[in-house]
PDB file of N, CA and C in Angstrom:
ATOM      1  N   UNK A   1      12.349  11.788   5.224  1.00  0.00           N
ATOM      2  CA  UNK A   1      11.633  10.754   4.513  1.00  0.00           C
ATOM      3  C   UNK A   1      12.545  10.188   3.431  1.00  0.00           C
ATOM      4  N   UNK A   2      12.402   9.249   3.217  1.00  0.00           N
ATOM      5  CA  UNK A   2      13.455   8.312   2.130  1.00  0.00           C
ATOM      6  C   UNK A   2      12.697   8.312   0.970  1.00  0.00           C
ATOM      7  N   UNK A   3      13.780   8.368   0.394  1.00  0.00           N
ATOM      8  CA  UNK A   3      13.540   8.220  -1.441  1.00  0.00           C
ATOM      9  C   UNK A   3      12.215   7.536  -1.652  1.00  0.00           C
ATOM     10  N   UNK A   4      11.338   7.566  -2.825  1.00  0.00           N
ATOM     11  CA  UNK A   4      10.026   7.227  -3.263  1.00  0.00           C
ATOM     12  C   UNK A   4      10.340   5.889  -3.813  1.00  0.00           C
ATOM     13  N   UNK A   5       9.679   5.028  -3.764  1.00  0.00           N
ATOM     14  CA  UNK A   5       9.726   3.650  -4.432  1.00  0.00           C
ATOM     15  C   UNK A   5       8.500   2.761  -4.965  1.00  0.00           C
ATOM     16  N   UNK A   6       8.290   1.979  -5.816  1.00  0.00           N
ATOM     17  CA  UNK A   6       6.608   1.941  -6.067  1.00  0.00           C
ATOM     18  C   UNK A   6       6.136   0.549  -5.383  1.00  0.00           C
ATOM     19  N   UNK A   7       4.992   0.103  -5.373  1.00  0.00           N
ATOM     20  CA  UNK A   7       4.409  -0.930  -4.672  1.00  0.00           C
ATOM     21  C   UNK A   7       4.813  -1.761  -4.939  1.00  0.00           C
ATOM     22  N   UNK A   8       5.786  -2.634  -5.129  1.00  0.00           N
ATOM     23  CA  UNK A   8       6.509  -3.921  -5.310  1.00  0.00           C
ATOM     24  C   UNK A   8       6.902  -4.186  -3.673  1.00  0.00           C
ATOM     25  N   UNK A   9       7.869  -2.866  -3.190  1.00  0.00           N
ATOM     26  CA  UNK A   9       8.526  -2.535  -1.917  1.00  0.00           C
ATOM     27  C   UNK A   9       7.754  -3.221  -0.913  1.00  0.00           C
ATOM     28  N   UNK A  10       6.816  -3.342  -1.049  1.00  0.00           N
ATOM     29  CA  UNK A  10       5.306  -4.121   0.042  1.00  0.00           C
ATOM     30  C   UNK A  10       5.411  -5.399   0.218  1.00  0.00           C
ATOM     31  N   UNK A  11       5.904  -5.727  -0.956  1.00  0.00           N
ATOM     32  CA  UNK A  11       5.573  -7.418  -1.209  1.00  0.00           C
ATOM     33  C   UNK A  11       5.816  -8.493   0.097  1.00  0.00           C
ATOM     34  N   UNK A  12       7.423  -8.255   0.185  1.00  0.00           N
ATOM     35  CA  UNK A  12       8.069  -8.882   1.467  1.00  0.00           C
ATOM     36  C   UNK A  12       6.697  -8.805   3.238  1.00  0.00           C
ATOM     37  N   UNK A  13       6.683  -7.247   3.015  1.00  0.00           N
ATOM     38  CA  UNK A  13       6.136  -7.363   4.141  1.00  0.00           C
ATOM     39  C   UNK A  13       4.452  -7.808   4.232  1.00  0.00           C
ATOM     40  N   UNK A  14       3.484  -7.416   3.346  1.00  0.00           N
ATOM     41  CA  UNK A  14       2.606  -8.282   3.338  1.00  0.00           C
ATOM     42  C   UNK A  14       2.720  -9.573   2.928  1.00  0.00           C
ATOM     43  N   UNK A  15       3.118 -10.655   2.444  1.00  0.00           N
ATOM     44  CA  UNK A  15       3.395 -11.523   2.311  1.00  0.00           C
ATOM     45  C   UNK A  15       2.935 -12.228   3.521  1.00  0.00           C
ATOM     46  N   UNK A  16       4.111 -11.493   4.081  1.00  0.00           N
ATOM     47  CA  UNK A  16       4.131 -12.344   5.524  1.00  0.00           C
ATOM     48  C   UNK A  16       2.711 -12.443   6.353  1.00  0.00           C
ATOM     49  N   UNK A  17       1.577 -11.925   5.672  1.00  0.00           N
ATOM     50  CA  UNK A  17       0.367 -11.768   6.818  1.00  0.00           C
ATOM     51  C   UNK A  17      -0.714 -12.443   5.475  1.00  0.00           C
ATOM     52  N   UNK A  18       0.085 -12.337   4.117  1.00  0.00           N
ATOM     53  CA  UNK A  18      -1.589 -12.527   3.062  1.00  0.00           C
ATOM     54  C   UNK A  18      -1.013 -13.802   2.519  1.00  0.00           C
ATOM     55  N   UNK A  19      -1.997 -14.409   1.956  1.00  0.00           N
ATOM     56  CA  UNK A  19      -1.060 -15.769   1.466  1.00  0.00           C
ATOM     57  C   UNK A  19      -1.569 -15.637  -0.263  1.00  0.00           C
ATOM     58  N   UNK A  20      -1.284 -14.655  -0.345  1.00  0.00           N
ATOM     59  CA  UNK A  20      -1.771 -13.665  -2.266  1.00  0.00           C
ATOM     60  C   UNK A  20      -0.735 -13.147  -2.689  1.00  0.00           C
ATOM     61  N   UNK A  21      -0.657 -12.692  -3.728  1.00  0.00           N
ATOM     62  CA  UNK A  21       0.094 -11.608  -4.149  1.00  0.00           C
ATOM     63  C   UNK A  21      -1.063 -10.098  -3.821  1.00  0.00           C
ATOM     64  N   UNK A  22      -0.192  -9.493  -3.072  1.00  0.00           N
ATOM     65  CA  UNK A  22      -0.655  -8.573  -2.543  1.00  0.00           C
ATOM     66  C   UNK A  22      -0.648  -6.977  -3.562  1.00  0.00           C
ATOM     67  N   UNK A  23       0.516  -7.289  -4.539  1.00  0.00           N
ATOM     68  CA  UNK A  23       1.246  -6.378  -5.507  1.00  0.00           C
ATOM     69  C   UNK A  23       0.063  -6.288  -6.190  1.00  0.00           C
ATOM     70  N   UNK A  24      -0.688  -6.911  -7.030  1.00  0.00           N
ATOM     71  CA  UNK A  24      -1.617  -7.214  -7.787  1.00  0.00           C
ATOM     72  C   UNK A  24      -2.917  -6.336  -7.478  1.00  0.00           C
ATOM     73  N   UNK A  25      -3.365  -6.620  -6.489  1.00  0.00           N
ATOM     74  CA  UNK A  25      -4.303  -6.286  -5.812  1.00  0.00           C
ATOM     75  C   UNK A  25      -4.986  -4.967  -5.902  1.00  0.00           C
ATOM     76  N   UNK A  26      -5.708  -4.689  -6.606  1.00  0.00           N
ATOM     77  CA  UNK A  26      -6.531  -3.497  -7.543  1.00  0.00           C
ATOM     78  C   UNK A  26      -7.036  -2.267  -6.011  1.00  0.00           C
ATOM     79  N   UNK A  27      -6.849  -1.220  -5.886  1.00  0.00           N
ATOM     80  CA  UNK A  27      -6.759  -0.135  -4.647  1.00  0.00           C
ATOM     81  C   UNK A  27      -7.792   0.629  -5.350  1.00  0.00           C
ATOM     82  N   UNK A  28      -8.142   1.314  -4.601  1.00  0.00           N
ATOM     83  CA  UNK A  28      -8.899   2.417  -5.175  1.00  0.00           C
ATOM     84  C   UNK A  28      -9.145   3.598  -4.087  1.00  0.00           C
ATOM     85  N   UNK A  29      -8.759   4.682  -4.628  1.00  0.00           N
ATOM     86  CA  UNK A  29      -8.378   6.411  -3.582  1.00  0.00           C
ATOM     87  C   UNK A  29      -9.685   6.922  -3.471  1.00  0.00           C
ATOM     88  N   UNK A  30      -9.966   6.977  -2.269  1.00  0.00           N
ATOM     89  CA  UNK A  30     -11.185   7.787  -2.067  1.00  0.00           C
ATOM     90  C   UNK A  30     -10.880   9.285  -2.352  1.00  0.00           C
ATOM     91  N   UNK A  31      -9.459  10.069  -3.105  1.00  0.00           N
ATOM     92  CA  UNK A  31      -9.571  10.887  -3.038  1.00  0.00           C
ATOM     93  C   UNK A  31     -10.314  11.568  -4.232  1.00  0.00           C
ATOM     94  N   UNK A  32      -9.572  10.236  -4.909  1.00  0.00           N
ATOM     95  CA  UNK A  32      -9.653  11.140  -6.628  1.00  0.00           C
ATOM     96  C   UNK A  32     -10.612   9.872  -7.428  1.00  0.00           C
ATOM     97  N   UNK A  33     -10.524   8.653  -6.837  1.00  0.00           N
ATOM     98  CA  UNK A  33     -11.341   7.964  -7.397  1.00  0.00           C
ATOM     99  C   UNK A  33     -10.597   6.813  -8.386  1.00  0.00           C
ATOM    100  N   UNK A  34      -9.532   6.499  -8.783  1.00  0.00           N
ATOM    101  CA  UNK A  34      -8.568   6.393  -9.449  1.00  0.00           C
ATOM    102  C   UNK A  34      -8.471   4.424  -8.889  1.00  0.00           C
ATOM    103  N   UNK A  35      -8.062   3.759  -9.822  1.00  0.00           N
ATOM    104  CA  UNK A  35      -8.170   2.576  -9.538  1.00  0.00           C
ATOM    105  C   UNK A  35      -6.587   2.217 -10.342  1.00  0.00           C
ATOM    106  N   UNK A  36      -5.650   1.482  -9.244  1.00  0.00           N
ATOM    107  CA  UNK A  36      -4.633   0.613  -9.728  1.00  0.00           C
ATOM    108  C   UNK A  36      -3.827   0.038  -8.609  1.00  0.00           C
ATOM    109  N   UNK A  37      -3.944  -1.151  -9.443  1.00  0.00           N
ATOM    110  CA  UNK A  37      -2.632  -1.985  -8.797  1.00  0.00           C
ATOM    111  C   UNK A  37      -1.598  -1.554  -7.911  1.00  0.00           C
ATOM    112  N   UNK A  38      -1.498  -2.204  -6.569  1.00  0.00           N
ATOM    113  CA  UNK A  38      -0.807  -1.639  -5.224  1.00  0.00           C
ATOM    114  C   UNK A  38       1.129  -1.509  -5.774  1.00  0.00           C
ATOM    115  N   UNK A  39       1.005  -2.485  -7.066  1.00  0.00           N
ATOM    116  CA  UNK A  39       2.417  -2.144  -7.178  1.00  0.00           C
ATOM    117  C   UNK A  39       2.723  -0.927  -8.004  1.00  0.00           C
ATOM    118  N   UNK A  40       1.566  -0.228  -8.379  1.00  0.00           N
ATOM    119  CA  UNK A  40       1.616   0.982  -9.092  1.00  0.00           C
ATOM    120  C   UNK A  40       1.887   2.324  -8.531  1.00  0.00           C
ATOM    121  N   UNK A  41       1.325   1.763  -7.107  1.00  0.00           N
ATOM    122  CA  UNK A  41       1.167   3.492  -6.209  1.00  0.00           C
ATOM    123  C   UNK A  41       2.686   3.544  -5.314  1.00  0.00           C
ATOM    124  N   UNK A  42       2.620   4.915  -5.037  1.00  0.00           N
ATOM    125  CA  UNK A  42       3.868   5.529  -4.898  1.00  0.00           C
ATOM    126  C   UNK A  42       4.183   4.830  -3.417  1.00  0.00           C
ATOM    127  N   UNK A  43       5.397   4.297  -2.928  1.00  0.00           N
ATOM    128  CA  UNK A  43       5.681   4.077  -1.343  1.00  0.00           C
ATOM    129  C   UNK A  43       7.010   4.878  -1.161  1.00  0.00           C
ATOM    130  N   UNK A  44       6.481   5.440   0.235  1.00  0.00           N
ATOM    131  CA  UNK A  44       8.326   6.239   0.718  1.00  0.00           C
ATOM    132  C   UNK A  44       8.438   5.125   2.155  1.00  0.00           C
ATOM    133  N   UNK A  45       9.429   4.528   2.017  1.00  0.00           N
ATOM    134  CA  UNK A  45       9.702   4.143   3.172  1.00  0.00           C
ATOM    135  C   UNK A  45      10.690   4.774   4.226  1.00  0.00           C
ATOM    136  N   UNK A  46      10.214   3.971   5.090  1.00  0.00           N
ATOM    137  CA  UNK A  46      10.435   5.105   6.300  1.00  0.00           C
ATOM    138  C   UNK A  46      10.867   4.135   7.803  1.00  0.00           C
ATOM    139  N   UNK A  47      11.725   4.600   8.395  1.00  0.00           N
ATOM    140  CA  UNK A  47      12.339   3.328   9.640  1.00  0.00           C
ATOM    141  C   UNK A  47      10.604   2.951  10.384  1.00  0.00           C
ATOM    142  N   UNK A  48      10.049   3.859  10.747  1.00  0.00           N
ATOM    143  CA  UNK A  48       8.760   3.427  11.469  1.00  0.00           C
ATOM    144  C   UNK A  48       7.763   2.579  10.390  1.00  0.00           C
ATOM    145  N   UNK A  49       8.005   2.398   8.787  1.00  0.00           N
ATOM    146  CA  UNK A  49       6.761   2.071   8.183  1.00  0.00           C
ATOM    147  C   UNK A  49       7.095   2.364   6.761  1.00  0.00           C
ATOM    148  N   UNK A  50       5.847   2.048   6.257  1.00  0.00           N
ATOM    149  CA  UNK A  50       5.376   2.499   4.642  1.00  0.00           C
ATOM    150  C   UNK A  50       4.262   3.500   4.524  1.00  0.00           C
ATOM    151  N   UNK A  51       4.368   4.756   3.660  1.00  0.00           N
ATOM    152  CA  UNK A  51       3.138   5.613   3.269  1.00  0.00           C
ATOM    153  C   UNK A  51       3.047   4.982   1.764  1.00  0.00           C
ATOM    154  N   UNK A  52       2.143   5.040   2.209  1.00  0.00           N
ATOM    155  CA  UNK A  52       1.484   4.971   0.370  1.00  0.00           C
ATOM    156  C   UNK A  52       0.757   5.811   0.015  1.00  0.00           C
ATOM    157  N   UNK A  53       1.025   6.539  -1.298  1.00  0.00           N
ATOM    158  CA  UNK A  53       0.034   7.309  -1.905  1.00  0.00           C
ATOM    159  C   UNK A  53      -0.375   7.253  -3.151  1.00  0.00           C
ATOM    160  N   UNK A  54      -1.654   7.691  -3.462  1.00  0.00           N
ATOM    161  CA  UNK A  54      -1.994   7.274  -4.844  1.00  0.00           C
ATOM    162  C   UNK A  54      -1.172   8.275  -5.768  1.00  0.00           C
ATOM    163  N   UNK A  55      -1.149   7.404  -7.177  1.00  0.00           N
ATOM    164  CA  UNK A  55      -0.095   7.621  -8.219  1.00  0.00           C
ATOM    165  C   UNK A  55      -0.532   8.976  -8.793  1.00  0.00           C
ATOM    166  N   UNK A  56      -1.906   8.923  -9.006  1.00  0.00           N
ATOM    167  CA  UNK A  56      -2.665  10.174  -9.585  1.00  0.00           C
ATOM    168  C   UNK A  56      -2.857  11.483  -8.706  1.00  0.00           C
ATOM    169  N   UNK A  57      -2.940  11.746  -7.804  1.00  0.00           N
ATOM    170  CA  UNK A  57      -3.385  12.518  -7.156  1.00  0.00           C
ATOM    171  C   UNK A  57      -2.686  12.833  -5.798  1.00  0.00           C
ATOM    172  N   UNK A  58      -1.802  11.595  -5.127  1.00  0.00           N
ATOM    173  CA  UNK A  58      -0.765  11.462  -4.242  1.00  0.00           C
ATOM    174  C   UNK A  58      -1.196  11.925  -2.992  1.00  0.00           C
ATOM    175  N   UNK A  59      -2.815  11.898  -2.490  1.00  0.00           N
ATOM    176  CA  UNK A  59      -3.663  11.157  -1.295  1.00  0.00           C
ATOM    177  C   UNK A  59      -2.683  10.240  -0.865  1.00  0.00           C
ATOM    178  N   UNK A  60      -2.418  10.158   0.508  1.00  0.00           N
ATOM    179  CA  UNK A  60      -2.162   9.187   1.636  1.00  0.00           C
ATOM    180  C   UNK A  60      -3.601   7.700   1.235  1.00  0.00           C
ATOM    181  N   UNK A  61      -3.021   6.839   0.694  1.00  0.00           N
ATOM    182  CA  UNK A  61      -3.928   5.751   0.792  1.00  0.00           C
ATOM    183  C   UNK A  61      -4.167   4.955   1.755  1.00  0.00           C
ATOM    184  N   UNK A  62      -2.205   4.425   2.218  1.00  0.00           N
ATOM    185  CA  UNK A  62      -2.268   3.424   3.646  1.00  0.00           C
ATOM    186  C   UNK A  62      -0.856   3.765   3.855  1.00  0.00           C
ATOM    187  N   UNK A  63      -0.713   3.177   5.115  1.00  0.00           N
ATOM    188  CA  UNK A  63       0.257   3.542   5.939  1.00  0.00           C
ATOM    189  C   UNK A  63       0.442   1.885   6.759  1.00  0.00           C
ATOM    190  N   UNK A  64       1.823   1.209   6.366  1.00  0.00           N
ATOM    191  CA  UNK A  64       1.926  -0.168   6.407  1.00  0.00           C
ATOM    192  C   UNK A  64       2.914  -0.207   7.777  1.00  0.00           C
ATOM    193  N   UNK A  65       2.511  -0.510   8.709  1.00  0.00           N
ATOM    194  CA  UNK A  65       3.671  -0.691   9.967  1.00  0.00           C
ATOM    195  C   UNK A  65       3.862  -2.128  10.217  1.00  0.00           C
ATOM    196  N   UNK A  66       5.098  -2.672  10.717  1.00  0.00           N
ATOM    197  CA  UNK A  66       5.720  -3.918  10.518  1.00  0.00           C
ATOM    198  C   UNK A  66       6.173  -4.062  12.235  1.00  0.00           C
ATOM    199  N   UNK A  67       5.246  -4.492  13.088  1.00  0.00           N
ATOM    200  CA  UNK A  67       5.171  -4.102  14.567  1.00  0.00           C
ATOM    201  C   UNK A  67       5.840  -5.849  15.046  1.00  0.00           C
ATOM    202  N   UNK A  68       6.439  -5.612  16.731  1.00  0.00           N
ATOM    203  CA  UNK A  68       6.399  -6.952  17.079  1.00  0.00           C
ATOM    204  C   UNK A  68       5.139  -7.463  17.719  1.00  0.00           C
ATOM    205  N   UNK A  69       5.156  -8.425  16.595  1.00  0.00           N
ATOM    206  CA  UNK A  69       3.544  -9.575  16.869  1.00  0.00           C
ATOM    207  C   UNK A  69       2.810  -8.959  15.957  1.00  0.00           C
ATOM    208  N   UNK A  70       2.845  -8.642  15.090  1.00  0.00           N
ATOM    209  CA  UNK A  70       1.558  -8.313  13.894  1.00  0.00           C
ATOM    210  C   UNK A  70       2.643  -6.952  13.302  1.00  0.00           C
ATOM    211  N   UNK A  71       1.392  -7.047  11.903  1.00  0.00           N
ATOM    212  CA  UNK A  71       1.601  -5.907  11.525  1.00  0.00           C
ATOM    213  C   UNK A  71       0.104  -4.696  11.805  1.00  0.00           C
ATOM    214  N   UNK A  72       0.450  -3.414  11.381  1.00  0.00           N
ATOM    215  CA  UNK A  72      -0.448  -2.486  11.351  1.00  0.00           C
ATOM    216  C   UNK A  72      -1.152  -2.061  10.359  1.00  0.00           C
ATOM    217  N   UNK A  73      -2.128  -1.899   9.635  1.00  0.00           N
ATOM    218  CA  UNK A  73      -2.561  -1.498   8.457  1.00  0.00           C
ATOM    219  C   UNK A  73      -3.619  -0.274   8.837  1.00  0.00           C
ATOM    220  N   UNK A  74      -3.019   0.624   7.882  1.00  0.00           N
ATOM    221  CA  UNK A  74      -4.178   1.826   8.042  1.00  0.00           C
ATOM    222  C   UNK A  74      -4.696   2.295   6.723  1.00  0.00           C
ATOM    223  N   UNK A  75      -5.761   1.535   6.178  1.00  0.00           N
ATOM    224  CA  UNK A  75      -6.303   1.967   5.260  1.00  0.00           C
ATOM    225  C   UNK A  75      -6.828   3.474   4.649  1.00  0.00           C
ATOM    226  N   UNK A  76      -7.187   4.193   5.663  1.00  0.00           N
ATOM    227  CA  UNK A  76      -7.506   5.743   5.314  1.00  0.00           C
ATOM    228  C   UNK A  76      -8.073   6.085   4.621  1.00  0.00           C
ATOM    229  N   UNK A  77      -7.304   5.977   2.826  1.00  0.00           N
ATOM    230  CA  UNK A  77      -7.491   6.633   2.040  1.00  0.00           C
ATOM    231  C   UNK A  77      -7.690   5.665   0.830  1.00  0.00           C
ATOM    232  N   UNK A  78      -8.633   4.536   1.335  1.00  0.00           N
ATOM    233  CA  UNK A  78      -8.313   3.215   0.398  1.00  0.00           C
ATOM    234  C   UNK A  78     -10.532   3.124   0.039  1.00  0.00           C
ATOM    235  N   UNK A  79     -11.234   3.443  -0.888  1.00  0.00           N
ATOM    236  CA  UNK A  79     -12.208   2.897  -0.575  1.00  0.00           C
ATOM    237  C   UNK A  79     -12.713   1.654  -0.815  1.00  0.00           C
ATOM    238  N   UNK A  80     -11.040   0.982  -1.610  1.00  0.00           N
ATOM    239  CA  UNK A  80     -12.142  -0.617  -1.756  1.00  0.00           C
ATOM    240  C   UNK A  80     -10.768  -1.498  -2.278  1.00  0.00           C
ATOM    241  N   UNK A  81     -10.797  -2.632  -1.891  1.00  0.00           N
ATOM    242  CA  UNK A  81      -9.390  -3.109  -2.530  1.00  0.00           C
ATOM    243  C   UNK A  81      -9.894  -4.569  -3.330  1.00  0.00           C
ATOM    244  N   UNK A  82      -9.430  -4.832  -4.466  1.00  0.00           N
ATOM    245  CA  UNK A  82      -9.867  -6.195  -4.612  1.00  0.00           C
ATOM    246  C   UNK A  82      -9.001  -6.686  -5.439  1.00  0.00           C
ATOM    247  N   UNK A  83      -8.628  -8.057  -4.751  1.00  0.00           N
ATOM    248  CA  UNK A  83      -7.858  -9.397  -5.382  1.00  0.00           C
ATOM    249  C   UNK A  83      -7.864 -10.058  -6.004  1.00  0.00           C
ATOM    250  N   UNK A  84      -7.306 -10.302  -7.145  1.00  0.00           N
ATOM    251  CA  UNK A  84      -7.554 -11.096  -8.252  1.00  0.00           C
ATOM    252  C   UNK A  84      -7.179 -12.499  -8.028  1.00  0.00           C
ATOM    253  N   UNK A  85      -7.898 -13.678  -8.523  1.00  0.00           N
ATOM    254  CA  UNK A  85      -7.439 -14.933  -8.014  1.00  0.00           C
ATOM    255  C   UNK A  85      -6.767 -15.466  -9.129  1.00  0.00           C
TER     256      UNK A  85
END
């Protein structure tokens, strides 16, 4: 697994599917309950993808795959996400 990096690392690749700032975008861990900003939580990237885990508690939140013809999103460990306009 590759070095830890924080939610900024995302940007590029959601971008390409959200027409938001995606960084911004308030998460919240069904593990621990914990609410922050996607550029806050921890990402290891990885040749197949992105894990994300929350900052507090370091629950698997999502898991970001960058596929040909779409991307993959696996929310999991996400119970609510919301975008600020």
């Amino acid at each position: 697994m590759s070095a830890r990096v924080d939610g900024n690392a995302l940007a590029g690749i959601l971008s390409e599917y959200f027409r938001l700032d995606t960084t911004s975008a308030i998460v919240q861990c069904s593990g621990c309950g914990t609410r922050a900003a996607l550029a806050r939580e921890l990402v290891y990237p990885d040749p197949m993808g992105f894990v994300v885990r929350c900052e507090r508690c370091e629950d698997v939140l999502m898991i970001v795959v960058d596929a040909p013809g779409g991307a993959w999103l696996d929310l999991r460990g996400v119970d609510g996400v919301q975008f600020r306009g």
